[in-house]
N, C-alpha and C. Protein backbone atom coordinates (compact mmCIF):
# COMPACT_ATOMS: atom_id res chain seq x y z
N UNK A 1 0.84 -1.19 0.00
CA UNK A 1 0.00 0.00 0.00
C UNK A 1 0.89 1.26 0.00
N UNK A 2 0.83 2.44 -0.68
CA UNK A 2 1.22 3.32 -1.00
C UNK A 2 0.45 4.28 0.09
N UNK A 3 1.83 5.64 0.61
CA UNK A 3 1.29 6.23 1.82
C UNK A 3 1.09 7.36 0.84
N UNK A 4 0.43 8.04 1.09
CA UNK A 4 0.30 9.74 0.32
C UNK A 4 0.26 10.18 1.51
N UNK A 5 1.42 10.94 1.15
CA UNK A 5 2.17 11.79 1.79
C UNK A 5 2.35 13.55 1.30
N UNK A 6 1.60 14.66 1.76
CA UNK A 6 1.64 15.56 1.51
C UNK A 6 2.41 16.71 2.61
N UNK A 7 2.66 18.32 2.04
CA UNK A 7 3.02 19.27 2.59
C UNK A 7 1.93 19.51 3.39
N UNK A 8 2.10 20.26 4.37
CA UNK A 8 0.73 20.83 5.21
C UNK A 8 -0.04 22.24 4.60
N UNK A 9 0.38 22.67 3.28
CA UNK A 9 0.10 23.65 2.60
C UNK A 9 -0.83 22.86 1.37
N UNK A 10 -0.52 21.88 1.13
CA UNK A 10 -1.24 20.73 0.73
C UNK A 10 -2.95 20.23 1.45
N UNK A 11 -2.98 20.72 2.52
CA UNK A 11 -3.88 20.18 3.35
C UNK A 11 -5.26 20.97 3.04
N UNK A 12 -5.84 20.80 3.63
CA UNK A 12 -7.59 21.33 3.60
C UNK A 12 -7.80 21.36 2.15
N UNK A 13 -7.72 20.38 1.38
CA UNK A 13 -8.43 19.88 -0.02
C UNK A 13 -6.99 21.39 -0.84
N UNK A 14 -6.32 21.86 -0.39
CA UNK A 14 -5.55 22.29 -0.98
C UNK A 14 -5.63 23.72 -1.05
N UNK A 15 -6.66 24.40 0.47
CA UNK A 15 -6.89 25.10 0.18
C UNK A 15 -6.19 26.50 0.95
N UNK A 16 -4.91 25.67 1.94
CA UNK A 16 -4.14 26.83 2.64
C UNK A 16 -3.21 27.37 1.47
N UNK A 17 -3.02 26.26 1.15
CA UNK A 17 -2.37 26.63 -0.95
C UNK A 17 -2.99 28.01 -1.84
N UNK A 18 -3.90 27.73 -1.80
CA UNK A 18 -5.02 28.53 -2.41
C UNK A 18 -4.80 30.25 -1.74
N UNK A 19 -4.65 29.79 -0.83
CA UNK A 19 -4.75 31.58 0.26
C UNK A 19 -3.68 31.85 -0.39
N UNK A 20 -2.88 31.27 -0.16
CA UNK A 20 -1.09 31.83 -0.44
C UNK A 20 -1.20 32.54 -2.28
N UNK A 21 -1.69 31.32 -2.92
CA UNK A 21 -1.78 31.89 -4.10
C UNK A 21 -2.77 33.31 -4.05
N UNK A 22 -3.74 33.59 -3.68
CA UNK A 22 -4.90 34.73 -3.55
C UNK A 22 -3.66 35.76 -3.21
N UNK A 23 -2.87 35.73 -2.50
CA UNK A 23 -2.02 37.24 -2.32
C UNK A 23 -0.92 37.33 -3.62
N UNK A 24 -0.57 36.36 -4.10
CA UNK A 24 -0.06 36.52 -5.42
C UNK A 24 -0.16 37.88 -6.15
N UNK A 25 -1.27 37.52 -6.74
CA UNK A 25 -1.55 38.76 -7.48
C UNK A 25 -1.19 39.84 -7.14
N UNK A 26 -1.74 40.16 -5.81
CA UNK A 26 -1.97 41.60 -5.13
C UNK A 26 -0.11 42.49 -5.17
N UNK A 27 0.30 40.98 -4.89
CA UNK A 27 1.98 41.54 -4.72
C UNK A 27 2.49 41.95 -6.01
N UNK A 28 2.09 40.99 -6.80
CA UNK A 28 2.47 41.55 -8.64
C UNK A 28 2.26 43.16 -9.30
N UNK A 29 0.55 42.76 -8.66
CA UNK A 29 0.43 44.02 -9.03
C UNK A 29 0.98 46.08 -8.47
N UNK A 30 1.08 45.09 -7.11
CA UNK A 30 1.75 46.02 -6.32
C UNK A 30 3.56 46.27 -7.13
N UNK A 31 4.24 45.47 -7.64
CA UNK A 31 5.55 46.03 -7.70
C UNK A 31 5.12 46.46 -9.27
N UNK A 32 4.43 45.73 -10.29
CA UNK A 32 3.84 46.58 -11.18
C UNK A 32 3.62 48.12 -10.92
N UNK A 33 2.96 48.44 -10.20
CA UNK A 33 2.36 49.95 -10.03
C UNK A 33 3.56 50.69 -10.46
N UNK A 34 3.70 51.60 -11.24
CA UNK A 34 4.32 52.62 -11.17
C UNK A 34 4.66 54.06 -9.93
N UNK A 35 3.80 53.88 -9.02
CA UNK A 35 3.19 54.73 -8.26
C UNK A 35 3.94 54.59 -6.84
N UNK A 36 4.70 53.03 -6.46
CA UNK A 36 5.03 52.60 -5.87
C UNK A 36 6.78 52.44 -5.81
N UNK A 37 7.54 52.95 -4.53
CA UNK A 37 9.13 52.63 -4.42
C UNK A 37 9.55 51.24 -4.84
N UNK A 38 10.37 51.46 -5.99
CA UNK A 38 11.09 49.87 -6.09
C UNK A 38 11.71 49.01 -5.46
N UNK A 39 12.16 50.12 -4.22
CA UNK A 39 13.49 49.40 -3.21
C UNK A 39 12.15 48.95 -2.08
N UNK A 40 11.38 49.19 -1.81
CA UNK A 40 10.36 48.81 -0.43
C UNK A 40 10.01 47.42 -0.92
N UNK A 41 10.17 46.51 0.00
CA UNK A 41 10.33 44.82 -0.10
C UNK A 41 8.44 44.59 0.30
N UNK A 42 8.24 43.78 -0.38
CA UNK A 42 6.96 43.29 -0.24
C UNK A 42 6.98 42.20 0.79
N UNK A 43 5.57 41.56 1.27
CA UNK A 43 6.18 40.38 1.94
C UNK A 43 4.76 39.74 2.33
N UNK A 44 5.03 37.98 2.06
CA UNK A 44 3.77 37.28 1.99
C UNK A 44 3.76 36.46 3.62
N UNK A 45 3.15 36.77 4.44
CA UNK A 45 3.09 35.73 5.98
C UNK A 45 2.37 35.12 5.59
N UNK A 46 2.33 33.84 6.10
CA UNK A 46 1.71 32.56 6.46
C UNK A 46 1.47 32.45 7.40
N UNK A 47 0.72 32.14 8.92
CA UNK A 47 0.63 31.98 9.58
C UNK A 47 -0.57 30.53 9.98
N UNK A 48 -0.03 29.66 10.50
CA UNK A 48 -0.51 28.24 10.69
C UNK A 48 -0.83 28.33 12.40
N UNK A 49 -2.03 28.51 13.03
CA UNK A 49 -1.92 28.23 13.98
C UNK A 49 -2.99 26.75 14.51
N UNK A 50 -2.00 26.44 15.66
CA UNK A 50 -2.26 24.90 15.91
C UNK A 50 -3.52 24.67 17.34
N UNK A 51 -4.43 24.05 17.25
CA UNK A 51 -5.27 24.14 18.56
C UNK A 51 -5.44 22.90 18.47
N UNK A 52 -4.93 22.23 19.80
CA UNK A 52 -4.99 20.44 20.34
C UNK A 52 -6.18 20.71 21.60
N UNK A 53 -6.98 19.53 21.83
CA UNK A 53 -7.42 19.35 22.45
C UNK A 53 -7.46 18.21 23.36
N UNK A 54 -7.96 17.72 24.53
CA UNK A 54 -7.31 17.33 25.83
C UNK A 54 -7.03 16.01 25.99
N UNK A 55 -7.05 15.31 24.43
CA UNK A 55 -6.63 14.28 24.27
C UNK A 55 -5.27 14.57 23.48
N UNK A 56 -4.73 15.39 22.68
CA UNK A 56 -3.43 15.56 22.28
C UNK A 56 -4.03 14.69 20.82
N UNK A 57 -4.74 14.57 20.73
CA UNK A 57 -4.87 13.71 19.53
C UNK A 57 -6.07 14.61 18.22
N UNK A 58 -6.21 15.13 18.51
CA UNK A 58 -7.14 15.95 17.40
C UNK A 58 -6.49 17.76 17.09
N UNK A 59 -5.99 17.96 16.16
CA UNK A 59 -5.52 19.03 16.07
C UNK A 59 -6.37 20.08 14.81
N UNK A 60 -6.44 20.83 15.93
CA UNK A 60 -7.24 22.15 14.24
C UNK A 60 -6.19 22.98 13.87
N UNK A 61 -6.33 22.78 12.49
CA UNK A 61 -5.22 23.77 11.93
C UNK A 61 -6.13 24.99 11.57
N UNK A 62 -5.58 26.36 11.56
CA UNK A 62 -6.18 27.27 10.80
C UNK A 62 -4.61 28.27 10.16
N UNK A 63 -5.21 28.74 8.81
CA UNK A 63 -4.04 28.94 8.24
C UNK A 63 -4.67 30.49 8.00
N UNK A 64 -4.01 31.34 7.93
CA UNK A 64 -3.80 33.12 7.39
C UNK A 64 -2.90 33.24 6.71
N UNK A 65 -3.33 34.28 5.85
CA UNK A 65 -1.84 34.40 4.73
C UNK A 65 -2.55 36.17 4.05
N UNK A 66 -1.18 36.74 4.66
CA UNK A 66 -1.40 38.30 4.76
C UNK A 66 -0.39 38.37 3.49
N UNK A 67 -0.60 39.95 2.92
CA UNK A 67 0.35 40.38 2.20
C UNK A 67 1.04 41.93 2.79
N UNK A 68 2.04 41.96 2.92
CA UNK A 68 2.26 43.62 3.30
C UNK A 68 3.09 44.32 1.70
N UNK A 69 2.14 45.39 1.41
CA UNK A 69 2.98 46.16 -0.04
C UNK A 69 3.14 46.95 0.49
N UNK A 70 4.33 47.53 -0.75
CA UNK A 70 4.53 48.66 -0.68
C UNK A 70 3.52 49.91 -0.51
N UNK A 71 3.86 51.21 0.35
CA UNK A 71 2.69 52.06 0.14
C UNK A 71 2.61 52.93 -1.21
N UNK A 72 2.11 53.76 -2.25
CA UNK A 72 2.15 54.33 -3.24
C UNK A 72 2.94 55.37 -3.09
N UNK A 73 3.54 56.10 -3.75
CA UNK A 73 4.51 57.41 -3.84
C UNK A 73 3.45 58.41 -3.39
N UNK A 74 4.08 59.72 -2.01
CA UNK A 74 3.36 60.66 -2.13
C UNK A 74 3.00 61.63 -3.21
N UNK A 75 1.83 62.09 -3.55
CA UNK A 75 2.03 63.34 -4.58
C UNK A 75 1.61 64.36 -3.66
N UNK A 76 2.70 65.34 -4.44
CA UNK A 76 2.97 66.84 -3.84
C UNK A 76 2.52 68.18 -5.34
N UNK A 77 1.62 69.08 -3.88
CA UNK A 77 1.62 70.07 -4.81
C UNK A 77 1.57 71.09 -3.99
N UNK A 78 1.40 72.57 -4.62
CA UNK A 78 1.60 73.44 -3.42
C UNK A 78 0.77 74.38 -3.91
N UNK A 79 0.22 75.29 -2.28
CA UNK A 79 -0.79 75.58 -2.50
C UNK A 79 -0.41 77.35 -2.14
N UNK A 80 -1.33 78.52 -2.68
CA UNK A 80 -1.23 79.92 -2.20
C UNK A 80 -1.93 80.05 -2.09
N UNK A 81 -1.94 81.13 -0.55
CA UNK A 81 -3.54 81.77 0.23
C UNK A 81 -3.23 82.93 -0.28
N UNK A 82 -4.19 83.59 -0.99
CA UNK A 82 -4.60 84.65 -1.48
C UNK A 82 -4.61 85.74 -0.52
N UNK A 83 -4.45 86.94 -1.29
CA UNK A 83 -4.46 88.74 -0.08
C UNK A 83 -6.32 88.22 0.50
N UNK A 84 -7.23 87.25 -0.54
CA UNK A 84 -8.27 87.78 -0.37
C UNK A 84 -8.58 86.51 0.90
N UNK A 85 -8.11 85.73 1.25
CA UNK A 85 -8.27 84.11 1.63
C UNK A 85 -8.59 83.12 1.17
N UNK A 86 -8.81 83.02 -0.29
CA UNK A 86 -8.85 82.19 -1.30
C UNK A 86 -7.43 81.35 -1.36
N UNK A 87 -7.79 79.64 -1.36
CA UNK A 87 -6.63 79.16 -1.76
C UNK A 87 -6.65 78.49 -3.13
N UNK A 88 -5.61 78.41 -3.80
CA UNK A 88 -5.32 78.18 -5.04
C UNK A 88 -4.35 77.43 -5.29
N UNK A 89 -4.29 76.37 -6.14
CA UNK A 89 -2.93 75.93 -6.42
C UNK A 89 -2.30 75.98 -7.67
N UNK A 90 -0.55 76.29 -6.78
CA UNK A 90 -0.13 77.06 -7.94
C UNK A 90 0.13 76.43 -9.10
N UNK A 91 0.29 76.97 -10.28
CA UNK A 91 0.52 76.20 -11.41
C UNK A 91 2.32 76.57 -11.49
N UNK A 92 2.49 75.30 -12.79
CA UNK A 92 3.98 76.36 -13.12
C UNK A 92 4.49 77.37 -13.65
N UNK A 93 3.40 77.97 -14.52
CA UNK A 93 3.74 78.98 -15.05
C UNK A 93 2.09 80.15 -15.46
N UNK A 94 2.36 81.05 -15.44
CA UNK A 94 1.04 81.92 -15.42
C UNK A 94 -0.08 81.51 -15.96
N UNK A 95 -0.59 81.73 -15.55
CA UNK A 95 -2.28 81.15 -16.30
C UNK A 95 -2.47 82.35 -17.61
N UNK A 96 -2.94 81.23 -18.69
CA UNK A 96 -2.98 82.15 -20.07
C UNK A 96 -1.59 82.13 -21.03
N UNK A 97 -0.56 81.44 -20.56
CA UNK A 97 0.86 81.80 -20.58
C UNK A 97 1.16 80.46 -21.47
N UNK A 98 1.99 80.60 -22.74
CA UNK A 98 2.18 79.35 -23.81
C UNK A 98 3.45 79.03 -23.22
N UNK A 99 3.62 77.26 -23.12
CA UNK A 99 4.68 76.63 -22.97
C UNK A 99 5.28 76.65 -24.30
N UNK A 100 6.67 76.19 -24.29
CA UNK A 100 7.67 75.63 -25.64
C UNK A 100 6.90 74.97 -26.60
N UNK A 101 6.01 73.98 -25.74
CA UNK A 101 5.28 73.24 -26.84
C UNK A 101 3.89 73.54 -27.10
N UNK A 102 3.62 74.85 -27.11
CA UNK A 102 2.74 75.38 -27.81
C UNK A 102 1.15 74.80 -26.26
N UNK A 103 1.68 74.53 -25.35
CA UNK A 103 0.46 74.44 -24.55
C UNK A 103 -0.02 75.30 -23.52
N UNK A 104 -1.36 76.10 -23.53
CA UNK A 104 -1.63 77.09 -22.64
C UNK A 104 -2.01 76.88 -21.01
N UNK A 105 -1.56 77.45 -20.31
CA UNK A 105 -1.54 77.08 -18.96
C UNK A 105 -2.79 77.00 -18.43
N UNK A 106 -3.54 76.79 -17.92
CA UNK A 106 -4.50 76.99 -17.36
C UNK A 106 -4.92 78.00 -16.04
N UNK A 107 -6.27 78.07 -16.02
CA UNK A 107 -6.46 78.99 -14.21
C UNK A 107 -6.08 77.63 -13.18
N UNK A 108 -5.61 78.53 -11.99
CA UNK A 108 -5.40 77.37 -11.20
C UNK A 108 -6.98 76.97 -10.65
N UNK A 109 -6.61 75.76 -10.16
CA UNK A 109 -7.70 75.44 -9.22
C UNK A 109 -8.26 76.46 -7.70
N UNK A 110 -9.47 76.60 -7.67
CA UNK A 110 -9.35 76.85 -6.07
C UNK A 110 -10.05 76.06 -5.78
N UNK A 111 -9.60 75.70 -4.13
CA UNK A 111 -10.14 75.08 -3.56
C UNK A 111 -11.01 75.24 -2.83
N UNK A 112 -11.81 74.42 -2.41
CA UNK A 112 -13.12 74.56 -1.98
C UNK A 112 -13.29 74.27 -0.48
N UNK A 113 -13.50 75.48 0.35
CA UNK A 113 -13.28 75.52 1.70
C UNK A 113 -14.60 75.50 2.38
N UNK A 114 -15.02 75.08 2.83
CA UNK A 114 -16.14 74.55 3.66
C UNK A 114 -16.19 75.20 5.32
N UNK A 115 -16.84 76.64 5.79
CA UNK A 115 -16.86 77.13 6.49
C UNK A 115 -17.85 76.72 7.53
């Protein structure tokens, strides 16, 4: 008789396997992102915890499987309070004002302050 013999990641019809694979993606897509530091290390836990009961002979497994990503790059912009208290953000170059490549600047935004 032949023993089958499996990993314990193997176990629950194959489905602590399954978790591990489910964060896959997330990590792919995470070093994919453009948006995200290349050097910040991703990282997949497993966590198997074991509960015996008072015979030592019946064990529950339960398995977790986290992903930690990278966080996204901050974006920065900067903002001017007006003589009037209006804030605005600034552009790079005057509003109305043609770049090199023939593109016109726009009004800045203001923002919308909620008193």
């Amino acid at each position: 008789m032949e023993v089958n013999t499996k990993s314990i990641l193997q176990m629950a019809g194959g489905a602590i396997m399954e978790r591990v694979d489910y964060e896959m993606p997330l990590i792919v897509a995470n070093i994919s992102d453009p948006n995200t530091p290349t050097k910040t290390k991703r990282k997949l836990t497993v966590t198997l915890e074991f509960s015996v009961d008072e015979s030592r002979q019946n064990v529950q497994v339960k398995a977790h499987s986290k992903s930690t990503l990278a966080p996204t790059e901050p974006v920065t912009t900067f903002l001017y309070i007006t003589g009037d208290g209006e804030v605005v953000e600034m552009a790079p170059q005057i509003p109305g004002q043609f770049s090199i490549d023939g593109a016109e600047q726009e009004a800045p935004a203001l923002l919308r302050l909620i008193k």
